[in-house]
Each structure stands twice: as C-alpha cells, then as structure tokens.
Protein backbone atom coordinates (compact mmCIF):
# COMPACT_ATOMS: atom_id res chain seq x y z
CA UNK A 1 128.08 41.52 102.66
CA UNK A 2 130.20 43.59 105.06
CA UNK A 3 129.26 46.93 103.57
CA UNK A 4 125.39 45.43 103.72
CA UNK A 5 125.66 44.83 107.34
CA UNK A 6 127.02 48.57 108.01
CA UNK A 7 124.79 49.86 106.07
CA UNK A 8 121.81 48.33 108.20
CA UNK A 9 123.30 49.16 110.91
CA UNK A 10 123.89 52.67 110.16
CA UNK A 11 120.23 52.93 109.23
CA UNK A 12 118.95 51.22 112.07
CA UNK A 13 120.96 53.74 114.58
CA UNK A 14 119.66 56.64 112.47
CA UNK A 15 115.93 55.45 113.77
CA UNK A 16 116.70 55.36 117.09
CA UNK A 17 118.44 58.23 117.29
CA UNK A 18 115.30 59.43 115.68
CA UNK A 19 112.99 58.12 118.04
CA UNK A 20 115.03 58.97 121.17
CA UNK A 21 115.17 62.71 119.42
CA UNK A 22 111.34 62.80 119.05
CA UNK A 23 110.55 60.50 122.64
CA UNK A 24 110.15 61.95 126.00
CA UNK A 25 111.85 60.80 128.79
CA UNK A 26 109.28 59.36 130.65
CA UNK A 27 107.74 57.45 127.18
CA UNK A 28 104.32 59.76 127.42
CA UNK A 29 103.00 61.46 124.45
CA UNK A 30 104.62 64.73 123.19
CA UNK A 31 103.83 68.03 124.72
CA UNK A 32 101.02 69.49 122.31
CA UNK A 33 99.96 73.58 121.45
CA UNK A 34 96.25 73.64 122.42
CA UNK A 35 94.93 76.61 119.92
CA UNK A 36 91.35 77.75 121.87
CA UNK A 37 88.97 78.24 118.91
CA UNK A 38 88.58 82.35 119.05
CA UNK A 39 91.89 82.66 118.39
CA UNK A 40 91.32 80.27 115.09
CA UNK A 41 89.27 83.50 113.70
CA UNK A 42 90.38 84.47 110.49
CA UNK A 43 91.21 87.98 112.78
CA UNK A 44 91.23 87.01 116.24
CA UNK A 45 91.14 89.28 119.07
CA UNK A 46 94.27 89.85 121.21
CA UNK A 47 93.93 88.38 124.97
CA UNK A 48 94.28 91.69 126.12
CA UNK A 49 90.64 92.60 123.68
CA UNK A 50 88.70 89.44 124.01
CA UNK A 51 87.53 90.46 127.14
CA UNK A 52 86.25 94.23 126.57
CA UNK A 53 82.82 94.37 126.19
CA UNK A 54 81.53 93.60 122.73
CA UNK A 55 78.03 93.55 120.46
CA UNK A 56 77.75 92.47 117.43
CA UNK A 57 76.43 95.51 114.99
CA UNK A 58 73.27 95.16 113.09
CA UNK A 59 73.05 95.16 108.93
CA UNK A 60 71.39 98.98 108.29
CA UNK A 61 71.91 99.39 104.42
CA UNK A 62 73.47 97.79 101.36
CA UNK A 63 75.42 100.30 99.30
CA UNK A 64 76.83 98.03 96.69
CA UNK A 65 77.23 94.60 95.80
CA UNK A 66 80.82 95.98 94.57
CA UNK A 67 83.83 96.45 97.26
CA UNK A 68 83.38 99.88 97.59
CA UNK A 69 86.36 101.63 99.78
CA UNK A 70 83.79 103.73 101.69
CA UNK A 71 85.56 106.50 103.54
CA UNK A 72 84.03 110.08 105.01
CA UNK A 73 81.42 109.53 106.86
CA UNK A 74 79.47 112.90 108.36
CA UNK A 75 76.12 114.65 108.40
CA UNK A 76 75.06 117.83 106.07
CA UNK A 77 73.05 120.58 107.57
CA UNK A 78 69.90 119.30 106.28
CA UNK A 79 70.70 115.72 108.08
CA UNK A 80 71.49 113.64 104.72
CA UNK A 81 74.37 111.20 105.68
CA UNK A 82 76.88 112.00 103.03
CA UNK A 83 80.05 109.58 102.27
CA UNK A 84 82.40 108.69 99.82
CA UNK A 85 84.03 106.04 97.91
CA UNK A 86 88.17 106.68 97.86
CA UNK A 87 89.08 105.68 94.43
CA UNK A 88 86.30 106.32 91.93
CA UNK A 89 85.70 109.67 93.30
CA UNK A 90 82.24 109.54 94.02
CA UNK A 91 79.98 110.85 96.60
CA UNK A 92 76.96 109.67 97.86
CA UNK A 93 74.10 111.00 100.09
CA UNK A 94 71.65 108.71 101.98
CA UNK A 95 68.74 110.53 103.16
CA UNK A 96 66.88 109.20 106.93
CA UNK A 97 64.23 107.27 104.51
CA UNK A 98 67.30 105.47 103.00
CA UNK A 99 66.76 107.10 99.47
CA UNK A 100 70.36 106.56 97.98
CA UNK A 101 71.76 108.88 95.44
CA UNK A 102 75.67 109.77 94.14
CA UNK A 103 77.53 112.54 92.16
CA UNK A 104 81.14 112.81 91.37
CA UNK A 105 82.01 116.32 92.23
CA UNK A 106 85.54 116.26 89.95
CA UNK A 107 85.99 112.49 88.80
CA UNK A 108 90.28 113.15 89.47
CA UNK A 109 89.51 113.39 92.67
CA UNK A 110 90.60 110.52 95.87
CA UNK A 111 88.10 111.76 98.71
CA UNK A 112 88.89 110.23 102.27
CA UNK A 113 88.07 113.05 104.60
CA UNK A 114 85.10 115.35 104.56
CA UNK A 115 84.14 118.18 107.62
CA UNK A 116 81.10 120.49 107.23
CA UNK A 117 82.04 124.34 107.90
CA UNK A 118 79.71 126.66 110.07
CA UNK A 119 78.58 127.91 106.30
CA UNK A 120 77.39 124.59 105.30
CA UNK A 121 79.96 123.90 102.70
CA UNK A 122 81.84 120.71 102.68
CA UNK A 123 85.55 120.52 102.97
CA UNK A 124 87.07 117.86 101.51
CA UNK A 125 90.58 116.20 102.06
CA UNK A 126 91.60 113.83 99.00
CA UNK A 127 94.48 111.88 98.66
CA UNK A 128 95.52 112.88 94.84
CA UNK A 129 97.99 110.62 93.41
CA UNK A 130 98.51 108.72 96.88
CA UNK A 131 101.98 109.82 97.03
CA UNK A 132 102.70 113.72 97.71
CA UNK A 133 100.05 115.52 96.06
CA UNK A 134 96.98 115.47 97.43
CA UNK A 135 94.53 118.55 98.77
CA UNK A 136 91.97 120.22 100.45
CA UNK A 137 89.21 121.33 98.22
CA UNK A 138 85.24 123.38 99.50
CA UNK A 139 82.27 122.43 97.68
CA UNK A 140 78.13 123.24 98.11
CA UNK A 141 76.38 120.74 99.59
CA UNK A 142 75.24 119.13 95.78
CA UNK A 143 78.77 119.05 94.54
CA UNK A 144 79.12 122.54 93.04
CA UNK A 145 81.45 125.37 93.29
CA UNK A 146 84.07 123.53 93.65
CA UNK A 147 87.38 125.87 95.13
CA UNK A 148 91.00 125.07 96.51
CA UNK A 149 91.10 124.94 99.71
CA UNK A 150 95.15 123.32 100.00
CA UNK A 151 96.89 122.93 96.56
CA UNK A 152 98.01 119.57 95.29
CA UNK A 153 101.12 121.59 94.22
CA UNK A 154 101.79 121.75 98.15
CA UNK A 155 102.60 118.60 98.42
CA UNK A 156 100.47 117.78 101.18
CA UNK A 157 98.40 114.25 101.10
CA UNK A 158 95.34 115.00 103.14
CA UNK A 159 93.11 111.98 104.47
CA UNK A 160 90.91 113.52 107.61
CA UNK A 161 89.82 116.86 108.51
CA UNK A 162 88.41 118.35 111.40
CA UNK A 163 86.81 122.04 112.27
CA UNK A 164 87.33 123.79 115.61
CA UNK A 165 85.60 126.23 117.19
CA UNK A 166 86.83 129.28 115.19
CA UNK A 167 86.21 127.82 111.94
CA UNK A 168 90.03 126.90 111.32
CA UNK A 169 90.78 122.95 111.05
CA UNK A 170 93.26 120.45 111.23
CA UNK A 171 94.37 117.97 108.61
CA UNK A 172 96.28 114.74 108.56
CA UNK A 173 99.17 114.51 106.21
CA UNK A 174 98.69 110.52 105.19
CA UNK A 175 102.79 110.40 104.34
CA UNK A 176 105.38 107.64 104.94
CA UNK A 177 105.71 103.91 106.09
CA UNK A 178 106.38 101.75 109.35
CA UNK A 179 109.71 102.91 109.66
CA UNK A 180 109.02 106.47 108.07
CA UNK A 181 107.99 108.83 109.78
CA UNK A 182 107.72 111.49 107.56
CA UNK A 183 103.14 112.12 108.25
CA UNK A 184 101.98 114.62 110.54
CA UNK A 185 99.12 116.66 111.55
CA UNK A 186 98.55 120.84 110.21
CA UNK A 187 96.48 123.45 111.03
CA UNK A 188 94.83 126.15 109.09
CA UNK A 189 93.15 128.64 110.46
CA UNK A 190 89.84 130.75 109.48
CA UNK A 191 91.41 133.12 107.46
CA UNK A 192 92.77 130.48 105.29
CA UNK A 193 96.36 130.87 106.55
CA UNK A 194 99.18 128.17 105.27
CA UNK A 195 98.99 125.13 106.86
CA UNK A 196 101.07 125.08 109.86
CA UNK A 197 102.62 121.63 111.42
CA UNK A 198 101.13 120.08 114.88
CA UNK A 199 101.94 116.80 115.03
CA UNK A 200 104.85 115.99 113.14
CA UNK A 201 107.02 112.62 112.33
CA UNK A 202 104.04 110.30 112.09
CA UNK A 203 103.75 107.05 110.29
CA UNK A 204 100.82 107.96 107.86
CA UNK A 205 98.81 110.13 109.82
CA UNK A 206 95.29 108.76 109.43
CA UNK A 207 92.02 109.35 111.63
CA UNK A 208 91.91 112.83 113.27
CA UNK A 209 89.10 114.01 116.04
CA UNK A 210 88.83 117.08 118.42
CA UNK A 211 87.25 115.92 121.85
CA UNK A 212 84.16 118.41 122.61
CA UNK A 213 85.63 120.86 124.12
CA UNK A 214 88.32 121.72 121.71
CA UNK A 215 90.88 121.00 123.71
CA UNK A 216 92.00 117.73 122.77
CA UNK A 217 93.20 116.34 119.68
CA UNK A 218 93.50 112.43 118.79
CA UNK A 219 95.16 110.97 116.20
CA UNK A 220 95.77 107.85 114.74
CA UNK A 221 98.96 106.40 113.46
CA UNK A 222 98.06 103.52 110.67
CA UNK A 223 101.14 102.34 110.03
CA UNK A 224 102.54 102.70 113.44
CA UNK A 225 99.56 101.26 115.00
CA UNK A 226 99.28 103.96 117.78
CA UNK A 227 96.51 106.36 119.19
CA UNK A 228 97.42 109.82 119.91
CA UNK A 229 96.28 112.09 122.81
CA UNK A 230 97.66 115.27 122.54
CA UNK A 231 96.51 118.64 124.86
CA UNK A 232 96.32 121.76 123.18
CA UNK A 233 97.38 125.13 124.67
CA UNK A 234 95.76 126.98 121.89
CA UNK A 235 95.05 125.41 118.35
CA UNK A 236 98.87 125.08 116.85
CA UNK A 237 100.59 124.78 120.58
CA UNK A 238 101.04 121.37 122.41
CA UNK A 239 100.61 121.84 126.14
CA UNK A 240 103.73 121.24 128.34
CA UNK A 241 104.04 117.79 128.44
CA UNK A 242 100.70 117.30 126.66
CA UNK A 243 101.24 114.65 124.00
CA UNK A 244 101.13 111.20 124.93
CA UNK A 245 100.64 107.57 122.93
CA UNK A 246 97.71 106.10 125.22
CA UNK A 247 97.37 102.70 123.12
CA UNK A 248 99.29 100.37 120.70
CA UNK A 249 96.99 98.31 119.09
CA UNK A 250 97.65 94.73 117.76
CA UNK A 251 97.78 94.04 114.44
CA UNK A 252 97.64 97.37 112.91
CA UNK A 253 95.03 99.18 111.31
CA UNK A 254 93.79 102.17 113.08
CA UNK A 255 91.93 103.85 110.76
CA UNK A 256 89.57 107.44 110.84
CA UNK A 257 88.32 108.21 114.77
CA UNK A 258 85.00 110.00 115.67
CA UNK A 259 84.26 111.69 119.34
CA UNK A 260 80.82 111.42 121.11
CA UNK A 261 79.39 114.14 123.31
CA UNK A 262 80.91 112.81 126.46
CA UNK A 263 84.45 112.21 124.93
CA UNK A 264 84.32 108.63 124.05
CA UNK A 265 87.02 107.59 120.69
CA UNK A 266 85.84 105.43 118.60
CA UNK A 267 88.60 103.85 116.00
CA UNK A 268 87.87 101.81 113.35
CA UNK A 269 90.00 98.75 112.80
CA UNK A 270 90.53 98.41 109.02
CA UNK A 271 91.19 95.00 108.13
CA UNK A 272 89.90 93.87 111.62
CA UNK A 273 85.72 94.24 110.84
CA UNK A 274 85.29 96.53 114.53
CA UNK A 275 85.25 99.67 115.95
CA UNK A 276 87.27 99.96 119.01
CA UNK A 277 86.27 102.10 121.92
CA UNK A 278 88.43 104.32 124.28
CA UNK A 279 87.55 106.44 127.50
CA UNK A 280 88.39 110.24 127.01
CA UNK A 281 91.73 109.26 129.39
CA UNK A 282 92.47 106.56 126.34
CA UNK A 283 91.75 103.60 128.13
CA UNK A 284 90.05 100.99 125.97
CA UNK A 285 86.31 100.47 127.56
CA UNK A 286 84.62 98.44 124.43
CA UNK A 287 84.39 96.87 120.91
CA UNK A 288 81.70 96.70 118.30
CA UNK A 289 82.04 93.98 116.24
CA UNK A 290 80.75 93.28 112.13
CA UNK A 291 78.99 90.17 111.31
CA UNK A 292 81.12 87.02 110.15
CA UNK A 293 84.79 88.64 110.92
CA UNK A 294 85.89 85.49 112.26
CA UNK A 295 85.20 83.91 108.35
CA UNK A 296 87.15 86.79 106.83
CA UNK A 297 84.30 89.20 105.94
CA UNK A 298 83.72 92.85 106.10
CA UNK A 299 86.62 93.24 107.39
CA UNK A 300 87.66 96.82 105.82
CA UNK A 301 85.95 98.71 108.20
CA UNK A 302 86.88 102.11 107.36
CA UNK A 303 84.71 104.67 109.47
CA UNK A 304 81.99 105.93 111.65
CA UNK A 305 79.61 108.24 112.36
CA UNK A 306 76.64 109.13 114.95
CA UNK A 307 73.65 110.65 113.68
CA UNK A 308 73.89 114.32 115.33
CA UNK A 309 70.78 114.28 118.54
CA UNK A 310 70.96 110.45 118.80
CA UNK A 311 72.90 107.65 119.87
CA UNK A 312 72.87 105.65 116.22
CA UNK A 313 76.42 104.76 115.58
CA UNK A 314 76.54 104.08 111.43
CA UNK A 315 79.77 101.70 111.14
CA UNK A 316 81.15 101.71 107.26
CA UNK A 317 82.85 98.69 105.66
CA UNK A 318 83.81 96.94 102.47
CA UNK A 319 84.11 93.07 101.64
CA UNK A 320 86.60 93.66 99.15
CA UNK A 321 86.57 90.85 97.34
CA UNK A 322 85.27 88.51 99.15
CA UNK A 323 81.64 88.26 97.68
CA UNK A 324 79.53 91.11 100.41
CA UNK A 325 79.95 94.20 98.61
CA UNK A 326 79.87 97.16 100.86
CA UNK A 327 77.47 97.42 103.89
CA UNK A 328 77.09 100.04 106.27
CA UNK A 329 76.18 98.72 109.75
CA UNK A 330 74.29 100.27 112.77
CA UNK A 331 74.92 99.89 116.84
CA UNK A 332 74.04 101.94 119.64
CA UNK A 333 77.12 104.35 121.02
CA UNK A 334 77.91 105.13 124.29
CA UNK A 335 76.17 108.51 124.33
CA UNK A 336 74.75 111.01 121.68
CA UNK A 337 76.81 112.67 118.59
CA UNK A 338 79.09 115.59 119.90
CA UNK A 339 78.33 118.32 117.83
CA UNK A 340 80.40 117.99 114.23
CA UNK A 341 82.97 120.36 115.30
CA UNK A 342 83.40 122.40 118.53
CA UNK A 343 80.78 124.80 119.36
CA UNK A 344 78.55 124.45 116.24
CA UNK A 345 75.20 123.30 116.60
C-alpha cells in the first residue's frame, strides 16, 4: 500500500510539474507562431522579395507534356527561337508562327549554353559527362558541320557562353560544390586561342551575360547563391577594384542571366518558378513570377530570352514531375533585347 501511495504521488507531481512547465505565469494561453499565408507557399518569397514589384507571366507555348530540362534559350539570324533540352541532347527551333520542330545534332551531347557568332553559326557549351569533361562545339544553323570548338579532353565543363564585340567569348566552367570552389569563368578569343581564366574559384559557375557595352560581365554562382558584377579593363583583365558580389539570393538557385538594351539582369530562379530582376548597379528592381509556384509547379525555371527589336521576354521552365510538362511562358521586359552580343546587329 505504501509503495501505491508513492507511486501516486510521484505521478501526480510529475503532472504538475508538467503543467507548471507548459503554464504561463499569468495562467493566459501560450505564446503562438502566427505563419502569414505567403510564406505557406510551397516556395515563398523572402521578406526582403515580397515586396519588389511582381506580374504573373502569361502561358505562350506547350513544348511537352514530358519534364523537359529546357536550357539555351537565343535567337538565330533568321529569328527562329532555338533551345535545348540538357539531357537527351536535342534541339529544337520554334519559328514566330509557333511551328515546332527538333534535331539532335550528336545524340552524346549535354547542351546548356548556346551563343550565335557574327557568321551565323551556333556555339554550343555542353556539359559532357557532368563531371570534368565537357566542351565547346560550332554547328550550322540546321545542326550540321559539327567542329570542336573546346575539347572534352580539356577538362573544362562548359554551361553558358557569351560573344563580345571582337568575336571572342567567355564561358562558364560549371565545376565544384557549396564549399568548392573549384568553377570559374574563361575567355577565348577570335582566333580561337586557349581558354584563358577570368573569374576563378567559383561554386559552379552558371549563368554568364555581357552588359551592352561590353564592359561588364555578370555571373552567377548556383551553388553559392551569388550574382557577380565584375568591370572589365579589356576582355581577360578585371578593372582595379572591379569585381564585386552585388546580391545573395535566398534559397539558392541562380541559374543562366540575360541583359536587355538598357542593362537590366534578369536571373532565373531554378527551383523557385521566377525570373528575378536587377538594375545595371545590381540592385534588385522586380520579379516575374510562373503560374501556380506557390502549389509547387513549374518551378524549374531555367532561362530567358527577349525576342531581338521587342520587349517579349520568353521565360523557360519544366514541371519535372509534377504532372505540367514543360511550358515556356511570356511577360513584357523592362526594355527591348540588347543586341545578342556586343556590337552585332
């Protein structure tokens, strides 16, 4: 009987220590976490973003029902929108009447950059085996005539290109992790010279743009989450104190960049379904936003491009799989389509 009454009275002081633990002072309720319901969204924006201006892009054209990783993103010189898909190798040309069409150039090939020289060929950067050997290949506009433009032997991995105004251009080296920094950024120039390094120690150098006058380069860091604004004294030199990180973005995924005619960065957000948009200082000015983020869809938003003489931003994205396929989307940009590189037409 003795050890029975302990026992109840152990238990008993166990609940009130319990309730005094869990009771406030004053006997109101508990102190509660109020969660506002745009930061419930399956990717909510940070406080800092919820207030930039925002739209909400418009559906333009269905590529595929499938979760295509759409990637490269540019205009040929007859004004086809040509783009790629990353890992089955193919390319795909969508003409102003929205007539779709593909071709697989060389099927071992992991496009995810592509830049259209003075000459009207397109340059290619593809990401090889994802690991170290990756290159730069040239092909005519259909897919022919395919030629070396970087060896995978190099042991480069090449993701975005860009020309400049002498018809050299830069690459990004897609290489390392979060707390690798073993990416960077090269230059080749129009003879076809090796590649020379720009921009080194990067954590997988991804999206690469030249402002329009050539004399700014901006690059984003994917697995560092930063944006790059570096000043050039000529194409492989950084100016004096010219290379600055203007913006750490929240919850990763910088992906490729595009420039309009007055200097405006757009990034792409993969995993985040928007395009964010910076002032050419690198202050953050805007956001476009993809339908039904907040539910988790199209969220692999990859790349974008403005259709050169207009102000028709094209905004590429993938479902994965989450039932959407792969969409490309369509918003007005701050101002027209700089030229595709420096000084071309």
């Amino acid at each position: 009987m003795n050890r029975l009454i302990s026992t109840l009275i152990l238990t008993a002081g166990v609940i009130f220590t319990s309730s005094v633990a869990y009771g406030t002072e004053d006997g109101n309720a508990l102190p509660a976490l109020e969660i506002p319901q745009s930061l419930k969204s399956v990717v909510p924006l940070a406080m800092a973003e919820a207030d930039l201006p925002s739209v909400e892009a418009k559906k333009y054209f269905k590529v595929s029902d499938k979760g295509l990783q759409l990637e490269c993103p540019t205009f040929d010189a007859r004004g086809d929108l040509v783009f790629c898909e990353v890992f089955g190798g193919t390319v795909f040309r969508l003409t102003p009447e929205k007539r779709l069409s593909s071709f697989v150039p060389d099927p071992q090939l992991r496009p995810a950059g592509f830049a259209v020289h003075p000459d009207g060929r397109i340059y290619m950067a593809e990401l090889g085996d994802f690991a170290s050997r990756g290159s730069v290949i040239a092909m005519a506009a259909d897919g022919t005539d395919v030629q070396t433009v970087v060896s995978r032997d190099d042991g480069f991995l090449p993701d975005d290109l860009v020309f400049d105004t002498k018809g050299g251009f830069y690459f990004t080296d897609f290489k390392g992790g979060s707390s690798v920094a073993t990416g960077g950024v090269y230059y080749i120039g129009p003879n076809g010279d090796k590649p020379v390094l720009v921009v080194p120690n990067l954590r997988i150098a991804n999206g690469l743009a030249l402002s329009p006058d050539g004399k700014t380069l901006w690059v984003s860091e994917l697995a560092g989450s930063l944006l790059h604004r570096i000043s050039l004294s000529d194409p492989t030199t950084i100016a004096p104190f010219g290379s600055s990180v203007v913006y750490n973005f929240v919850g990763g995924g910088p992906d490729s960049l595009r420039v309009d005619a007055e200097g405006n960065v757009y990034v792409a957000m993969y995993g985040q379904g928007r395009i964010m948009v910076f002032s050419p200082q690198g202050f953050p000015v805007g956001q476009y936003l993809l339908p039904e983020r907040d539910q988790g869809h199209n969220l692999r938003s990859t790349s974008m491009v403005i259709r050169p003489g207009t102000d028709e931003l094209l905004i590429f994205t993938n479902d994965w799989d989450k039932g959407q396929g792969s969409t490309i989307f369509v918003a007005r940009a701050l101002a027209k389509a700089a030229s595709q590189s420096p000084g071309m037409p």
